[in-house]
Protein backbone atom coordinates (compact mmCIF):
# COMPACT_ATOMS: atom_id res chain seq x y z
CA UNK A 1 231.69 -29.90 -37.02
CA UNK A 2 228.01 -29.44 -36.12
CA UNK A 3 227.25 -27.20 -33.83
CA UNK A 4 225.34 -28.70 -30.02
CA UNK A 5 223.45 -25.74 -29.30
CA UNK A 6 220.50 -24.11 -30.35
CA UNK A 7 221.25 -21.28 -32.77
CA UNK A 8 218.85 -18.16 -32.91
CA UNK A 9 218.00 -16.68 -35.80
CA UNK A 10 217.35 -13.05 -36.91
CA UNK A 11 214.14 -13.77 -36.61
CA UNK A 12 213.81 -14.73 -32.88
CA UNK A 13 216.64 -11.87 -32.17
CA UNK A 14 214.01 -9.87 -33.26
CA UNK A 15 211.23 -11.46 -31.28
CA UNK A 16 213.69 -10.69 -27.96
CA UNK A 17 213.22 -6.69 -28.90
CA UNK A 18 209.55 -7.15 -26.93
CA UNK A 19 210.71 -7.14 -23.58
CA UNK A 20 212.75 -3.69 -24.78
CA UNK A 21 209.14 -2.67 -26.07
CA UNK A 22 207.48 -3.57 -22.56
CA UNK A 23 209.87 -1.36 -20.84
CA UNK A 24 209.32 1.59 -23.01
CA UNK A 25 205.40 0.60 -22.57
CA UNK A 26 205.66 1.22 -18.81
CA UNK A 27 208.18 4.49 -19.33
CA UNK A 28 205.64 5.84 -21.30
CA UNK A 29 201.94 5.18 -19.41
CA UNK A 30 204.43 6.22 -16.23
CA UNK A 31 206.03 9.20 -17.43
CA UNK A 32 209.32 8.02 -16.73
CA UNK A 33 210.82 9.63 -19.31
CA UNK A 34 213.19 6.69 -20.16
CA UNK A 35 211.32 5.84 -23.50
CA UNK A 36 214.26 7.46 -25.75
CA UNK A 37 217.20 6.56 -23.12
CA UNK A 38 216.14 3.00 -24.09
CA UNK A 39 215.84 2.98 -27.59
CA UNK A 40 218.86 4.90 -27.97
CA UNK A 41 220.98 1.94 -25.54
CA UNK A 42 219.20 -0.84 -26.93
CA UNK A 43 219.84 0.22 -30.68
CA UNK A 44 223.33 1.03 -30.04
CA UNK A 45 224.27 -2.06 -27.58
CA UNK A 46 222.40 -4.35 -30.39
CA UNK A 47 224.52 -2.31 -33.51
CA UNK A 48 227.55 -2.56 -31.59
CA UNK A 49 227.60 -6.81 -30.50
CA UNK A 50 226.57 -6.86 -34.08
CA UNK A 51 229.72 -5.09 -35.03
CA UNK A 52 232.04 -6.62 -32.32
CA UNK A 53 230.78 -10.28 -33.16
CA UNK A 54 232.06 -9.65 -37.11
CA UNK A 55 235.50 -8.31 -35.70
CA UNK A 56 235.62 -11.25 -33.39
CA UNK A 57 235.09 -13.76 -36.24
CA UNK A 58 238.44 -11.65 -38.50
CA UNK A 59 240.23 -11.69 -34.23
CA UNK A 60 240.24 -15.38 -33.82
CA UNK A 61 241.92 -15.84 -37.36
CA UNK A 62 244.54 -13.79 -36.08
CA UNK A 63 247.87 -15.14 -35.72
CA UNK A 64 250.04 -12.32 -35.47
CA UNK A 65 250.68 -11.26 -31.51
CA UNK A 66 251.66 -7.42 -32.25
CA UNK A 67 248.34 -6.84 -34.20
CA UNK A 68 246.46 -8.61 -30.75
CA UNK A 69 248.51 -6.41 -28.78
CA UNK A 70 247.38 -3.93 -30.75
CA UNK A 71 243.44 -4.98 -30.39
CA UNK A 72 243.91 -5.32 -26.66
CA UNK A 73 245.47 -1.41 -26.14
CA UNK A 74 242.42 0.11 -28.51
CA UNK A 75 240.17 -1.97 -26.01
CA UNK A 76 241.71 -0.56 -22.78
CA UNK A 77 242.09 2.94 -24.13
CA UNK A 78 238.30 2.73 -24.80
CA UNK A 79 237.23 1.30 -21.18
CA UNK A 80 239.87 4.41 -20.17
CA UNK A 81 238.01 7.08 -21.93
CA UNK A 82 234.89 5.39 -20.90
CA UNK A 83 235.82 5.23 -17.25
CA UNK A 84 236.13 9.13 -17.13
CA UNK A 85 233.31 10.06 -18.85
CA UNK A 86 231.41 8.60 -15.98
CA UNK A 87 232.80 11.35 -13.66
CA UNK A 88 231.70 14.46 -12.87
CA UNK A 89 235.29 15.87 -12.06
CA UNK A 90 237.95 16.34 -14.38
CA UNK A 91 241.69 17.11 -13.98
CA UNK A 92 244.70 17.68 -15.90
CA UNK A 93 245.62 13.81 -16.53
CA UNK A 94 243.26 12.06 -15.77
CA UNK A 95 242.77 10.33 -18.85
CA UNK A 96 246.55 8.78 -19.13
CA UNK A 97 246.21 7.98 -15.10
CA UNK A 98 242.78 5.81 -15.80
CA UNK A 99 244.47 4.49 -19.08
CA UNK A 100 248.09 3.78 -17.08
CA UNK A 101 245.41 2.01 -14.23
CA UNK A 102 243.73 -0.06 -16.24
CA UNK A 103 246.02 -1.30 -18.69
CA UNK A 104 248.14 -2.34 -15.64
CA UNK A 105 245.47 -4.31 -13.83
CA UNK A 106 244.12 -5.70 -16.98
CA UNK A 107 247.43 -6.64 -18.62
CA UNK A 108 248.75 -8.69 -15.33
CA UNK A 109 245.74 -10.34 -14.64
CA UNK A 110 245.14 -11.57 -17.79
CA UNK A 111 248.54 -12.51 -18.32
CA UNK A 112 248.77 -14.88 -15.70
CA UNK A 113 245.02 -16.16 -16.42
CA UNK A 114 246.40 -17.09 -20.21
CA UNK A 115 250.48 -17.87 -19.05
CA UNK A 116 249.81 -19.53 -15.67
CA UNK A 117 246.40 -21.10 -15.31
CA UNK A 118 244.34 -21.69 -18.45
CA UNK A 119 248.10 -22.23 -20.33
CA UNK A 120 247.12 -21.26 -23.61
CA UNK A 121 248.96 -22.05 -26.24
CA UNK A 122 250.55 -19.85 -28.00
CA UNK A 123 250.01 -16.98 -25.16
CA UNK A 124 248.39 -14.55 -27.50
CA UNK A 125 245.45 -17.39 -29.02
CA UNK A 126 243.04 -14.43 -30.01
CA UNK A 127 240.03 -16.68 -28.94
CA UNK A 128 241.51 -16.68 -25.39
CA UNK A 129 242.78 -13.45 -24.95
CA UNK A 130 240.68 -10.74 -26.04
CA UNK A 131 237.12 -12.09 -24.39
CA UNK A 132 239.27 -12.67 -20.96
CA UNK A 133 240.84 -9.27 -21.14
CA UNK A 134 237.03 -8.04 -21.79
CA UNK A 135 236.01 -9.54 -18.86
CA UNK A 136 238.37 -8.03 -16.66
CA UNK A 137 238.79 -4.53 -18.17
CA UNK A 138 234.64 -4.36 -18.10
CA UNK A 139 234.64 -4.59 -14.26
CA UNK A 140 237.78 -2.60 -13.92
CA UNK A 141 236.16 -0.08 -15.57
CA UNK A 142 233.40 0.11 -13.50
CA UNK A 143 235.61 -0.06 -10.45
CA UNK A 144 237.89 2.96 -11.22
CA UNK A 145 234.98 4.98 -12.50
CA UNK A 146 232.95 4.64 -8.81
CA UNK A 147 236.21 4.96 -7.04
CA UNK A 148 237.40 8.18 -8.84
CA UNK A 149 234.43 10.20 -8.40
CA UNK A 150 233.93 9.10 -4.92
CA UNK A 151 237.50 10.42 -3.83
CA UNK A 152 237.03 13.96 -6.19
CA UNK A 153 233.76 14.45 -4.73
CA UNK A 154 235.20 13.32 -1.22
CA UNK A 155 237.38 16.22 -1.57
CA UNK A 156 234.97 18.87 -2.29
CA UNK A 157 233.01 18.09 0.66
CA UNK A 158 235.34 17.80 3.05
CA UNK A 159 238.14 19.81 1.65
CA UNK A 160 237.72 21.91 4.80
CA UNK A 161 238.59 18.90 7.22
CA UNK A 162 241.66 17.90 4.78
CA UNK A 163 243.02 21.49 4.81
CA UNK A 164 242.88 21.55 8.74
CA UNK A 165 245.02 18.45 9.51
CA UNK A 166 247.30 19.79 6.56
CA UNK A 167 247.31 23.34 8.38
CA UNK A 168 248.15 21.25 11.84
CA UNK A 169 251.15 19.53 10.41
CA UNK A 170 249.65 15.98 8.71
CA UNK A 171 251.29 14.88 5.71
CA UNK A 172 249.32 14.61 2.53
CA UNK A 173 249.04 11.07 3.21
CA UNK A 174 247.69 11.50 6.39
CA UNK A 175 245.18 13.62 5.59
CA UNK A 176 244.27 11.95 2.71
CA UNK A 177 243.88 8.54 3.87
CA UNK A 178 240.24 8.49 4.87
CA UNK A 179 239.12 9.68 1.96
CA UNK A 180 241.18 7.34 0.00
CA UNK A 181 240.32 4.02 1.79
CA UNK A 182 236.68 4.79 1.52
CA UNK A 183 237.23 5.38 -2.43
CA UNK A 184 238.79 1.98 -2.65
CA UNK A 185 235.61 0.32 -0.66
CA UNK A 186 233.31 2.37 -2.91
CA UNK A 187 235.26 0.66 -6.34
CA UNK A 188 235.38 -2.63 -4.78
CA UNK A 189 231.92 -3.17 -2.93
CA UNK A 190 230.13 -3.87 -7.24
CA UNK A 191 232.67 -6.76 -7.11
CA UNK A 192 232.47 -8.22 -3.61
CA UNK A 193 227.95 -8.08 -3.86
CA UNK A 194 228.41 -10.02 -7.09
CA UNK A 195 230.57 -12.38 -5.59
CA UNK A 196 228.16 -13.06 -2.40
CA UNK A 197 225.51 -14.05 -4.03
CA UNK A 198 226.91 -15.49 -7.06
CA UNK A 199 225.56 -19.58 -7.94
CA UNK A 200 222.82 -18.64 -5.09
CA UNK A 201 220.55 -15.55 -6.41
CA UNK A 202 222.49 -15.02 -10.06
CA UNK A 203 224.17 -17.30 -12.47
CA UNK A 204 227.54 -15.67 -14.25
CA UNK A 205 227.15 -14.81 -18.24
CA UNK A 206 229.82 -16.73 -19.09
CA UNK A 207 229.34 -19.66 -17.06
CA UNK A 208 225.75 -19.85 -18.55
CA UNK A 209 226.88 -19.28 -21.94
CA UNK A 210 229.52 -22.40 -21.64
CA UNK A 211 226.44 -24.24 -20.76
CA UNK A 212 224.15 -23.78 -23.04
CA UNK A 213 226.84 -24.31 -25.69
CA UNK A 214 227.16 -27.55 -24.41
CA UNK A 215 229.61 -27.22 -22.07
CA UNK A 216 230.29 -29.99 -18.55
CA UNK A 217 228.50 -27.36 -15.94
CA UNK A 218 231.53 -28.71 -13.99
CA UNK A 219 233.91 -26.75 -16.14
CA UNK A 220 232.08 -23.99 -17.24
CA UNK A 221 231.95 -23.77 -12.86
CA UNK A 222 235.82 -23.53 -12.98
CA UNK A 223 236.10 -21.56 -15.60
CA UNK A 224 233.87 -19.02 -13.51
CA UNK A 225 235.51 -19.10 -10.17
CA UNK A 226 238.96 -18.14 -12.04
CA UNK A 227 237.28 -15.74 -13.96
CA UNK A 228 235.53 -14.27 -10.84
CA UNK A 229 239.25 -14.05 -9.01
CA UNK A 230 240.60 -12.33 -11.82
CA UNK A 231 238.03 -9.70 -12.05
CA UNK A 232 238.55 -9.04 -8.30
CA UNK A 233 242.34 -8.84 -8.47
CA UNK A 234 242.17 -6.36 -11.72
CA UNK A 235 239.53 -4.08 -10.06
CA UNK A 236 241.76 -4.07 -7.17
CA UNK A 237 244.52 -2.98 -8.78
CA UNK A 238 243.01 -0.74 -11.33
CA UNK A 239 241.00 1.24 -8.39
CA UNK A 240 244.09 1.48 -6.69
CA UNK A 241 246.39 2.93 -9.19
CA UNK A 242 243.79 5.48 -10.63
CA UNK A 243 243.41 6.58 -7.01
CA UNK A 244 246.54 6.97 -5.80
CA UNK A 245 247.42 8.58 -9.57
CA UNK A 246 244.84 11.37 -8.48
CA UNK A 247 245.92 11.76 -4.75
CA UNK A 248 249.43 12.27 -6.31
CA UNK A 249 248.51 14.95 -8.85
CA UNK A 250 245.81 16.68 -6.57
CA UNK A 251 247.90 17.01 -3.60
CA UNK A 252 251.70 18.65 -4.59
CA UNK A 253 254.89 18.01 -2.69
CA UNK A 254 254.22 20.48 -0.27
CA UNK A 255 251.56 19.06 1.27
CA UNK A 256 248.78 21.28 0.07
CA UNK A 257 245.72 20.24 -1.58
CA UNK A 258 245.43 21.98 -5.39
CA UNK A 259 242.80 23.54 -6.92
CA UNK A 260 243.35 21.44 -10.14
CA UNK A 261 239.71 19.53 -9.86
CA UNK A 262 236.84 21.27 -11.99
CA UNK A 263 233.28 20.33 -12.61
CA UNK A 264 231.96 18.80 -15.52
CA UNK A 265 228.74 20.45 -17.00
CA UNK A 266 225.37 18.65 -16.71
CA UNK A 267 225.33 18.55 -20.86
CA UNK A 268 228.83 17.34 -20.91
CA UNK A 269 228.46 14.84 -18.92
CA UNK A 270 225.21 13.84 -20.08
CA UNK A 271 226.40 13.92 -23.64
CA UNK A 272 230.03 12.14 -22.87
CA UNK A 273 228.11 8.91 -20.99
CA UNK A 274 225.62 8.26 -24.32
C-alpha cells in the first residue's frame, strides 16, 4: 500500500539540523554558553529516535504479550530513573517509590485507553500500546519529577514551621498537608497550561502527525482529546503516589520528620540529567 504522505529523506533530515545551527549561532555571538548543551541534546535526541524508530519497526511485529509487557516495564523503569535524576534530593527509596508511581498511573491509564475506549484488539497490539503508554509515562514523568522536588525542597525551607505544629501536637498529616497540596499543584499546573491553550495557541504532536499522514482532522481531534484526558489522569496519579510514597518514608510513625533527605552534588546532578 502506498504511502499518502510526504516522506523525508536523509537528505532533508539533514537540511532540518540548520535551525539547531542558528541556535548555537546566537549561543555563541551571545555568550550563552549553550553551544555544547545543544549539540550534545540534539546529537543524542536525533541517535536515539533513530534507534527507537528501528526497535519500533521489530515492536509492531510483536505478537507475544509477555515480551510487550516486558518492553513496557524497561520503558517505565527508564522514565523512573529519569524522573529522579531531575531532583536535587535523594532518599533511601526513592527510586522503587517513582518506579511503583509511575508504573501505576501509566499501567491503568493505558489500560483502559486500549481495553475500554480505543478497544484494541488483541489488548497488547504493540502498535497501540507502547506509543500510548509513551505518551502518558512522558508527562508523568515530568509531573512526579516537579512534584518531588517541590515537596523535598518544601521541607528544607520550612522544616522549622513543620517541626512546630509537630512539637504542638499535629499529626504528620497535618503538618504535612500544605506542603503536600502545593507539590501536587506544582506536578499538575505543566498539564493543566497545555490543556488551556491547546487547538488555540499550540497544536498537539500527535494530532498533527495523524494529519499530515493523512488522517480525517476530525479523528486525529478525538484521538487528541482522549489522549489529553489520559495524560491528565496518569500525571495525577503518578504525582500523587510518588508524593505521598515520600511523605510516608520522610515522616516515621511517630510523627517526627527524619533526617533521611540529602543533597545531590552540583556535578551529580549535572552529570545524572545529560
Amino acid at each position: 500500500m502506498e504511502a499518502n504522505y510526504i516522506q523525508i529523506s536523509y537528505g532533508q533530515l539533514a537540511l532540518a539540523t540548520l535551525f539547531i545551527l542558528i541556535n548555537i549561532g546566537l549561543s555563541l555571538v551571545l555568550r550563552l554558553g549553550l553551544e555544547q548543551s545543544l549539540g550534545i541534546a540534539s546529537l543524542r535526541m536525533v541517535v536515539q529516535l533513530l534507534m527507537v524508530g528501528y526497535i519500533l519497526q521489530w515492536v509492531f511485529t510483536l505478537s507475544n504479550p509477555i515480551l510487550i509487557i516486558l518492553l513496557a516495564l524497561g520503558m517505565t523503569a527508564i522514565a523512573g530513573v529519569s524522573s529522579v535524576n531531575r531532583t536535587r534530593r535523594r532518599f533511601t527509596g526513592i527510586y522503587w517509590n517513582n518506579f511503583i508511581s509511575l508504573l501505576s498511573g501509566s499501567f491503568l491509564v493505558t489500560g483502559i485507553i486500549v481495553t475500554g475506549i480505543v478497544r484494541v484488539e488483541p489488548w497488547y497490539e504493540p502498535q497501540y500500546l507502547i506509543p500510548l503508554l509513551g505518551m502518558v509515562l512522558g508527562n508523568a514523568l515530568t509531573g512526579t519529577s516537579l512534584s518531588l522536588d517541590r515537596f523535598m525542597e518544601d521541607l528544607i525551607s520550612h522544616r522549622g514551621e513543620i517541626e512546630a505544629l509537630l512539637t504542638l501536637g499535629a499529626t504528620r498529616w497535618e503538618a504535612a498537608h500544605q506542603t503536600i497540596r502545593e507539590a501536587l499543584r506544582t506536578g499538575m499546573i505543566p498539564t493543566i497550561n497545555s490543556m488551556m491553550v491547546m487547538g488555540l495557541v499550540s497544536l498537539p504532536g500527535m494530532m498533527t502527525g495523524q494529519i499530515l499522514a493523512g488522517a480525517n482532522p476530525n479523528d486525529a481531534i478525538r484521538y487528541q482529546i482522549v489522549i489529553i484526558f489520559a495524560q491528565a489522569a496518569g500525571v495525577a496519579i503518578a504525582t500523587m503516589g510518588v508524593v505521598i510514597l515520600a511523605f510516608l518514608v520522610l515522616f516515621n510513625r511517630d510523627h517526627q520528620l527524619t533526617d533521611l533527605l540529602r543533597q545531590v552534588s552540583s556535578t551529580k546532578l549535572k552529570s545524572s540529567r545529560r
